[in-house]
C-alpha atoms as a PDB file:
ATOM      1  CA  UNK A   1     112.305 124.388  86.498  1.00  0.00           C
ATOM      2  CA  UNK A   2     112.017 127.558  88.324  1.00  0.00           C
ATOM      3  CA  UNK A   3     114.879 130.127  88.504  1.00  0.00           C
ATOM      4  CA  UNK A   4     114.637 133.534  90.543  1.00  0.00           C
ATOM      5  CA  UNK A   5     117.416 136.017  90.318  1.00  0.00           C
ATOM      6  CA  UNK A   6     118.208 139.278  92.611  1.00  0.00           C
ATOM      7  CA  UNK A   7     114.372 139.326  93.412  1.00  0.00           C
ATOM      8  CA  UNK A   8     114.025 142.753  95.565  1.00  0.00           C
ATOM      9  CA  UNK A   9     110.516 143.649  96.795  1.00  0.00           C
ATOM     10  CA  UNK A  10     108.899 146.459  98.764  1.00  0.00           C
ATOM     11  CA  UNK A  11     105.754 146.792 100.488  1.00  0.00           C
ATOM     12  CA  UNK A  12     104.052 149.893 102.325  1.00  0.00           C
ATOM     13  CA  UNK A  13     107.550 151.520 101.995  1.00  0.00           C
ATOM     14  CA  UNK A  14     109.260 149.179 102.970  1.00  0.00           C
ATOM     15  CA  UNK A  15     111.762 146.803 101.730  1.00  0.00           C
ATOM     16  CA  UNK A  16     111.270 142.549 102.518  1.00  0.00           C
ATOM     17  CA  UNK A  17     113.493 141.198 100.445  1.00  0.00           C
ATOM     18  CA  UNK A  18     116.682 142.256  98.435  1.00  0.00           C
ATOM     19  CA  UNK A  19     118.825 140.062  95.811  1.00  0.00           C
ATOM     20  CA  UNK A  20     117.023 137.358  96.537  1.00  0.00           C
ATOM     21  CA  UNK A  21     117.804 134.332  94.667  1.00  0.00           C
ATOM     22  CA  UNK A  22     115.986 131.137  94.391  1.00  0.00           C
ATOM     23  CA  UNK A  23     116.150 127.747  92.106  1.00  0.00           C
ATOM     24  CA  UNK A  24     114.134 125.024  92.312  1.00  0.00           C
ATOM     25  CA  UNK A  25     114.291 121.823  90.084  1.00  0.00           C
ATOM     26  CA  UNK A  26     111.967 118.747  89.595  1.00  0.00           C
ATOM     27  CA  UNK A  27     112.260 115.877  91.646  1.00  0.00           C
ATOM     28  CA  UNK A  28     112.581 118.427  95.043  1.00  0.00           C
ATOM     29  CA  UNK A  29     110.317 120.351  97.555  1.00  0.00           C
ATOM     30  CA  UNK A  30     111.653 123.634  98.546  1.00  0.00           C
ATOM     31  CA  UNK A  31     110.000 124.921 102.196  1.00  0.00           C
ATOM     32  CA  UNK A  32     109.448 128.816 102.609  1.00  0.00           C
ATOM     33  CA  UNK A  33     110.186 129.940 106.107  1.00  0.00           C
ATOM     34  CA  UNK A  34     110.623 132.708 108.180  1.00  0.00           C
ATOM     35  CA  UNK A  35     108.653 135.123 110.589  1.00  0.00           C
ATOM     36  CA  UNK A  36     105.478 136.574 110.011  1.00  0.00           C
ATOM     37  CA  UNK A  37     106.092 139.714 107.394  1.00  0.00           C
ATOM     38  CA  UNK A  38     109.621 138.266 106.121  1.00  0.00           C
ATOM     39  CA  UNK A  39     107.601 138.244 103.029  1.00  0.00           C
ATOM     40  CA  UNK A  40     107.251 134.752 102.064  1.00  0.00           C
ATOM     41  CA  UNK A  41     103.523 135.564 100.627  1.00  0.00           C
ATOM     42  CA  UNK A  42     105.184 138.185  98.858  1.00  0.00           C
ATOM     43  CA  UNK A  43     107.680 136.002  96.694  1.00  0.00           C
ATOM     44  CA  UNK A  44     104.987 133.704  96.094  1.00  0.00           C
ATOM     45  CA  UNK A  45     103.096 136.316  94.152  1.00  0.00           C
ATOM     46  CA  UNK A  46     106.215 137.177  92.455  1.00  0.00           C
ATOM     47  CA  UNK A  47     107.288 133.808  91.497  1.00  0.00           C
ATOM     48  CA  UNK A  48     103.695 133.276  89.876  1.00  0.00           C
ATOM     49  CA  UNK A  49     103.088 136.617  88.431  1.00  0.00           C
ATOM     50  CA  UNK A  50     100.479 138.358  90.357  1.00  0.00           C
ATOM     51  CA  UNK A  51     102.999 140.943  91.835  1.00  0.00           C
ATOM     52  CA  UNK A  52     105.930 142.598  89.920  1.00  0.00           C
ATOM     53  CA  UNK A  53     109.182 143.003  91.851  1.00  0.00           C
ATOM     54  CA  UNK A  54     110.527 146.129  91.970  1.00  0.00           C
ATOM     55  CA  UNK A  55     114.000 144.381  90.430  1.00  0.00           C
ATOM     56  CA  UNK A  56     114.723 141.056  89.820  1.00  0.00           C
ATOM     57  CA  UNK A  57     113.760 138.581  86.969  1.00  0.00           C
ATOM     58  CA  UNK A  58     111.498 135.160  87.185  1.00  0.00           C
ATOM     59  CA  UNK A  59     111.863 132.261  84.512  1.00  0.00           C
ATOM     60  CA  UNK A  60     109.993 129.306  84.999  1.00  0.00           C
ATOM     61  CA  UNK A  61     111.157 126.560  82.211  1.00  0.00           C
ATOM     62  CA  UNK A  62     113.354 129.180  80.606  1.00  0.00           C
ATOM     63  CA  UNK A  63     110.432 131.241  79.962  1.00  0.00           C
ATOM     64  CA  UNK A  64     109.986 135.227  81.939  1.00  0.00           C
ATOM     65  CA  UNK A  65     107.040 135.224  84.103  1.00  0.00           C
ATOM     66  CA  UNK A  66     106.392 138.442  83.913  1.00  0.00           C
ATOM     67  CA  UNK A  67     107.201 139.139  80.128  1.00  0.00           C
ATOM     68  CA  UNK A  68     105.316 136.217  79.091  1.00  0.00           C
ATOM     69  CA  UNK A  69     102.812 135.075  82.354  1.00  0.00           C
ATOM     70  CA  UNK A  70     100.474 133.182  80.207  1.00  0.00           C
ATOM     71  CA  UNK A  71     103.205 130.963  78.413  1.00  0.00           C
ATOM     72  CA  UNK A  72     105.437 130.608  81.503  1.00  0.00           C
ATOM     73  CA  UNK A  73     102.595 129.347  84.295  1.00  0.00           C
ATOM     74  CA  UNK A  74     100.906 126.938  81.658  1.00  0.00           C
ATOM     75  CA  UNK A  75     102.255 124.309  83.820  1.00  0.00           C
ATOM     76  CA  UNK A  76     102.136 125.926  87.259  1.00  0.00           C
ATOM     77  CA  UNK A  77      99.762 125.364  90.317  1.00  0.00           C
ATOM     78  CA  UNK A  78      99.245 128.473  92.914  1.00  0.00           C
ATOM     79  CA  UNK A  79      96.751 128.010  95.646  1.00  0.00           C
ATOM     80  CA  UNK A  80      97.677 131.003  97.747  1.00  0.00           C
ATOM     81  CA  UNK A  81      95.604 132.463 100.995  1.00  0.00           C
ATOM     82  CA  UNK A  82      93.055 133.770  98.646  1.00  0.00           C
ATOM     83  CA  UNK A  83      91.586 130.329  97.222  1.00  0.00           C
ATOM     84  CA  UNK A  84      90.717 131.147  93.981  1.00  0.00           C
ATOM     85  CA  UNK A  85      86.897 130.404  94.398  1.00  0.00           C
ATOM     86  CA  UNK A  86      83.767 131.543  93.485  1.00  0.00           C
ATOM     87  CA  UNK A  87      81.466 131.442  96.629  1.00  0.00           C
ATOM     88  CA  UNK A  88      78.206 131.786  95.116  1.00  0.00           C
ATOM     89  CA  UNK A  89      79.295 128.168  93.599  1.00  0.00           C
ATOM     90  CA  UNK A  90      79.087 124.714  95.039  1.00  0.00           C
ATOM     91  CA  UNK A  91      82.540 122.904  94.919  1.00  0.00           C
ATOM     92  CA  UNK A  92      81.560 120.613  92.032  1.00  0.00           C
ATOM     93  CA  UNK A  93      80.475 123.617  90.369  1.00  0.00           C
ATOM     94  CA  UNK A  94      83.973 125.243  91.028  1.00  0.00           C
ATOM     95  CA  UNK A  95      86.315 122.165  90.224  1.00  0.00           C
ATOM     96  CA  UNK A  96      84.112 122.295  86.817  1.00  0.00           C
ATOM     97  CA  UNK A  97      85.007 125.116  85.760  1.00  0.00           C
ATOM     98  CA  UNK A  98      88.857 124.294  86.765  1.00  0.00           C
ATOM     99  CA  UNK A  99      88.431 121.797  84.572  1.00  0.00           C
ATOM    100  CA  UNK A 100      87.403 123.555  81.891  1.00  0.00           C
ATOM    101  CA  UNK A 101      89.478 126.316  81.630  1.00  0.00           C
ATOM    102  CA  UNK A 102      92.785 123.843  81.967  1.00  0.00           C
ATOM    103  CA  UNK A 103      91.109 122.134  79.421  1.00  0.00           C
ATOM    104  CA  UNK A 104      91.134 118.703  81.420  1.00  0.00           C
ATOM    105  CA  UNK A 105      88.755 116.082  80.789  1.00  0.00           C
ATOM    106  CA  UNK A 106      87.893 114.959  84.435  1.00  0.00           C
ATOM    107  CA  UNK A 107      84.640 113.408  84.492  1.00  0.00           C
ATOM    108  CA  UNK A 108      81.939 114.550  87.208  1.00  0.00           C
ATOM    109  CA  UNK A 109      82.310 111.228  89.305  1.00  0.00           C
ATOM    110  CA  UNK A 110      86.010 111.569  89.875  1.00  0.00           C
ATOM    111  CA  UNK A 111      85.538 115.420  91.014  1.00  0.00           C
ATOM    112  CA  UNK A 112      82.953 114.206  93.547  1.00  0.00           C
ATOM    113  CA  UNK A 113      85.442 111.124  94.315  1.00  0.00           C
ATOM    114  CA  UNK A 114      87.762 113.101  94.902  1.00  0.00           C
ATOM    115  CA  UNK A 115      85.496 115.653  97.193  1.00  0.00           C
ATOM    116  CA  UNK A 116      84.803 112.797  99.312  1.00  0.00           C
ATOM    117  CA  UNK A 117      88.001 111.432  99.799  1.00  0.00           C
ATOM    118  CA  UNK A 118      88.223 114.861 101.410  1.00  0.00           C
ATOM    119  CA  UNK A 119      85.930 114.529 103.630  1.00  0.00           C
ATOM    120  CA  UNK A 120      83.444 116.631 101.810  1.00  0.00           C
ATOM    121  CA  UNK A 121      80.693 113.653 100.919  1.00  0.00           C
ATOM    122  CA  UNK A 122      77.496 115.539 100.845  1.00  0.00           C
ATOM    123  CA  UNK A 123      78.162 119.278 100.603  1.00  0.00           C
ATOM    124  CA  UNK A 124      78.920 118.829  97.032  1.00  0.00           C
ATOM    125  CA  UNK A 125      76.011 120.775  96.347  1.00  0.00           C
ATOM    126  CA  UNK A 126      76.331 122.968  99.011  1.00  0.00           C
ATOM    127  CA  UNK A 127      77.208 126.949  97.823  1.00  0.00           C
ATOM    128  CA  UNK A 128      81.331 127.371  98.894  1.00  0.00           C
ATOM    129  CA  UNK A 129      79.921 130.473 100.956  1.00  0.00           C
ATOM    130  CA  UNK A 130      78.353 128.114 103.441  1.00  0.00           C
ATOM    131  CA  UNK A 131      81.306 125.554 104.302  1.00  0.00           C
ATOM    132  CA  UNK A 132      84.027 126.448 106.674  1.00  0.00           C
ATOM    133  CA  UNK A 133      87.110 127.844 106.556  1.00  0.00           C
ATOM    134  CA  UNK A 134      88.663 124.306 106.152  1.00  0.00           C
ATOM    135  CA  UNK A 135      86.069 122.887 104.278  1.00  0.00           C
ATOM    136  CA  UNK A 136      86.822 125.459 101.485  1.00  0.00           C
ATOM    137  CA  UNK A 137      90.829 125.147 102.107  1.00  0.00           C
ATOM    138  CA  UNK A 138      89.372 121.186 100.979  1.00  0.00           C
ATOM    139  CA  UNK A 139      87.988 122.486  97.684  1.00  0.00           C
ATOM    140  CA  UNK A 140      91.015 124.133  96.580  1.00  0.00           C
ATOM    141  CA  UNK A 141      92.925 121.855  97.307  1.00  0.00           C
ATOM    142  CA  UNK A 142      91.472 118.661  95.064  1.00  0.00           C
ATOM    143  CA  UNK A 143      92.522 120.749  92.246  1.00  0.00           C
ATOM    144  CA  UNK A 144      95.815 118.968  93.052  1.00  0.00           C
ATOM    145  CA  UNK A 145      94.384 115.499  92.803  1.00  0.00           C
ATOM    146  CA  UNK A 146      92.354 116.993  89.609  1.00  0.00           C
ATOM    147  CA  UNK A 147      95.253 118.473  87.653  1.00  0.00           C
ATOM    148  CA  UNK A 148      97.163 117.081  84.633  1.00  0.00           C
ATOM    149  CA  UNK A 149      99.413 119.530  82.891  1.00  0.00           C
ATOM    150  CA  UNK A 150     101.084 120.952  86.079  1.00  0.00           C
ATOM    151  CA  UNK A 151     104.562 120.518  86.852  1.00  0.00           C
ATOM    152  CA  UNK A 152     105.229 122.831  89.720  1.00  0.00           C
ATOM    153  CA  UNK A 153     102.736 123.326  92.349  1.00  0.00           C
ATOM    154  CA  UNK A 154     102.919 126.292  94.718  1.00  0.00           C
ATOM    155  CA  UNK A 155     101.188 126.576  97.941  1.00  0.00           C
ATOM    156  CA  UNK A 156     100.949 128.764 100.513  1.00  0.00           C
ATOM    157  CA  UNK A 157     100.077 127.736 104.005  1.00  0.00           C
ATOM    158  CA  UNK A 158      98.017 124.389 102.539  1.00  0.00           C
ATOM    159  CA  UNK A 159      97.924 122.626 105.889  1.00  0.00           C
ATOM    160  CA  UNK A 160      95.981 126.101 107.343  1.00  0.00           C
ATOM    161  CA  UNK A 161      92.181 124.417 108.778  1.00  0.00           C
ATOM    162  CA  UNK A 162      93.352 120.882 107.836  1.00  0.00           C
ATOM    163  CA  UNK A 163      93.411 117.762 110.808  1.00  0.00           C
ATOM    164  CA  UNK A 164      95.705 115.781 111.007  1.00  0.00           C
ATOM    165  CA  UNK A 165      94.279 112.973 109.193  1.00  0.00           C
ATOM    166  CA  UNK A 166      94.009 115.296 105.813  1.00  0.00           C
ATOM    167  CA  UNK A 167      97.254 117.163 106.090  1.00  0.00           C
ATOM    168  CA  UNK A 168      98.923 112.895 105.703  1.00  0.00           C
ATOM    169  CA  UNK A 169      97.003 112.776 103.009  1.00  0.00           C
ATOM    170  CA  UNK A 170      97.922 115.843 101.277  1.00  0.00           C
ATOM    171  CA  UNK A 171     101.491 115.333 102.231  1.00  0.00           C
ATOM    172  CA  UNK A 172     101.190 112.027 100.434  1.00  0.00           C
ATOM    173  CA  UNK A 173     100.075 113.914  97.323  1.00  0.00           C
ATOM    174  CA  UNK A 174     102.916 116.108  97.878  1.00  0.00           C
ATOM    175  CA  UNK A 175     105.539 113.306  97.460  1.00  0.00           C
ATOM    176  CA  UNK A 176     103.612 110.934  94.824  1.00  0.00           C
ATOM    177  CA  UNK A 177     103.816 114.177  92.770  1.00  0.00           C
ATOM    178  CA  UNK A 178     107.311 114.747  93.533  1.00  0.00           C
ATOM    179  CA  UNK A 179     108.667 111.122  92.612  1.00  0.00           C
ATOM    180  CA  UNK A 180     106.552 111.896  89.241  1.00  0.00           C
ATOM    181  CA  UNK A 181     109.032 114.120  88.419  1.00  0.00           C
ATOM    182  CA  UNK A 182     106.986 117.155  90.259  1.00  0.00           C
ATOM    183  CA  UNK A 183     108.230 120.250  92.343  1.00  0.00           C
ATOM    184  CA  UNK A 184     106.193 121.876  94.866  1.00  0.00           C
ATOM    185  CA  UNK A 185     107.300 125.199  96.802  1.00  0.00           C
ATOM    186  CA  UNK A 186     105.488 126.052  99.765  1.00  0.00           C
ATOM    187  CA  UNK A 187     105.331 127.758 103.100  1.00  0.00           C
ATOM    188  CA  UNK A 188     104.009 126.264 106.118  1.00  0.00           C
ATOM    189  CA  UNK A 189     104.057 126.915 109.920  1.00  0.00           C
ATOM    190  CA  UNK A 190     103.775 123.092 110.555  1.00  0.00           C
ATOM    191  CA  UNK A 191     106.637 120.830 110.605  1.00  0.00           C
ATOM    192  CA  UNK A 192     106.926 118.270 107.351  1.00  0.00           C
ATOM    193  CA  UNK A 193     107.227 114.833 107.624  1.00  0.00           C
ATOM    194  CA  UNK A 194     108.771 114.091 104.473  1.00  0.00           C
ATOM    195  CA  UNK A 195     112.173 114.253 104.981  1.00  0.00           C
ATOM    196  CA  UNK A 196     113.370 113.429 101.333  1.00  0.00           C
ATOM    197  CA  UNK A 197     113.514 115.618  98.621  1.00  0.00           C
ATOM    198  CA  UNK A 198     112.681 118.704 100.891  1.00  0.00           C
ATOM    199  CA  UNK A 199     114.860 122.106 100.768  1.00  0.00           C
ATOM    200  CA  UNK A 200     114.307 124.612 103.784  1.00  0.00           C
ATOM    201  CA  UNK A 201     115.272 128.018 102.421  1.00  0.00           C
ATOM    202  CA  UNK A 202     114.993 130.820 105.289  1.00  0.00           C
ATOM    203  CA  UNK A 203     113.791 133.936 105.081  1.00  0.00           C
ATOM    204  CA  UNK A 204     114.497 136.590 107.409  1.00  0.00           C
ATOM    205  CA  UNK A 205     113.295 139.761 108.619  1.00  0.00           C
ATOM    206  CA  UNK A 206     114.334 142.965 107.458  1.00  0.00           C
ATOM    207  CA  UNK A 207     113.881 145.565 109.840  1.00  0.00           C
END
């Protein structure tokens, strides 16, 4: 699904990574992890096409990520630090216009189902400016309960703000998607539970 080849990447003059390779198929979660500025974030970009490596190539179903980004992330999930929402907007407002420009055809009820399985019955409504840190990690996060196209999903620190009780749940998600046939790559300082179908790949520090 996803193949990475002799990725190297530099930041503020200095290099993270170098010949980096990385493969991921369906069916598998692959686990991101390392020390703090190893550069996980980094490759994350890469792999999804917000940051260019400085060599290196990214295909995701055969397709260059870079050469063609629109084509190759058609069926590709990123919810990264940054969540990707607009804070002047309430979350129904924002999972709305998710909807609309995947071209799903969620109806209004599921989204708020959906918000209130995640603990966010009432603040629907609410602008995303006024929740908390976790209650907006929340919003961003039903789009994975919300999507229909995707085929890889990849998340950066998802369990960041989350208790205990959610972080089941999303893991849940995680593996439901997975034995659909999914892949999910990810970074995360907790520890998984699922124990099937998960890939650590380490990343270390380059000093």
């Amino acid at each position: 699904m996803l193949i990475a080849k002799q990725i190297c990447c530099e930041k503020q003059d200095r290099i993270l990574f170098q010949d980096f390779d990385l493969s991921i198929k369906s069916g598998e979660l692959v686990l991101l992890k390392g020390e703090n500025g190893a550069g996980k974030t980094s490759l994350l970009r890469i792999l999804v096409g917000l940051s260019a490596p400085i060599s290196g190539s990214v295909a995701i179903n055969n397709i260059d990520v870079h050469a063609e980004p629109n084509h190759a992330l058609q069926q590709v999930l990123y919810i990264g630090h940054k969540l990707g929402l607009n804070a002047l907007l309430t979350p129904i407002e924002n999972l709305q216009f998710f909807n609309q420009m995947c071209a799903y055809q969620n109806k209004n009820q599921f989204i708020l189902e959906t918000l209130d399985n995640l603990g966010l019955i009432g603040l629907d409504d609410v602008p995303v400016k006024s929740l908390s840190a976790g209650q907006q990690r929340r919003v961003a996060l039903a789009k994975l309960w919300l999507h229909k196209s995707a085929k890889l999903w990849v998340l950066d620190e998802p369990f960041t703000a989350l208790d205990v009780g959610l972080v089941n749940m999303l893991e849940q998600q995680m593996l439901s998607f997975i034995n659909s046939g999914g892949a999910v790559l990810m970074t995360s300082h907790q520890a998984l539970s699922i124990q099937d179908h998960v890939r650590t790949v380490q990343m270390e520090y380059n000093w």
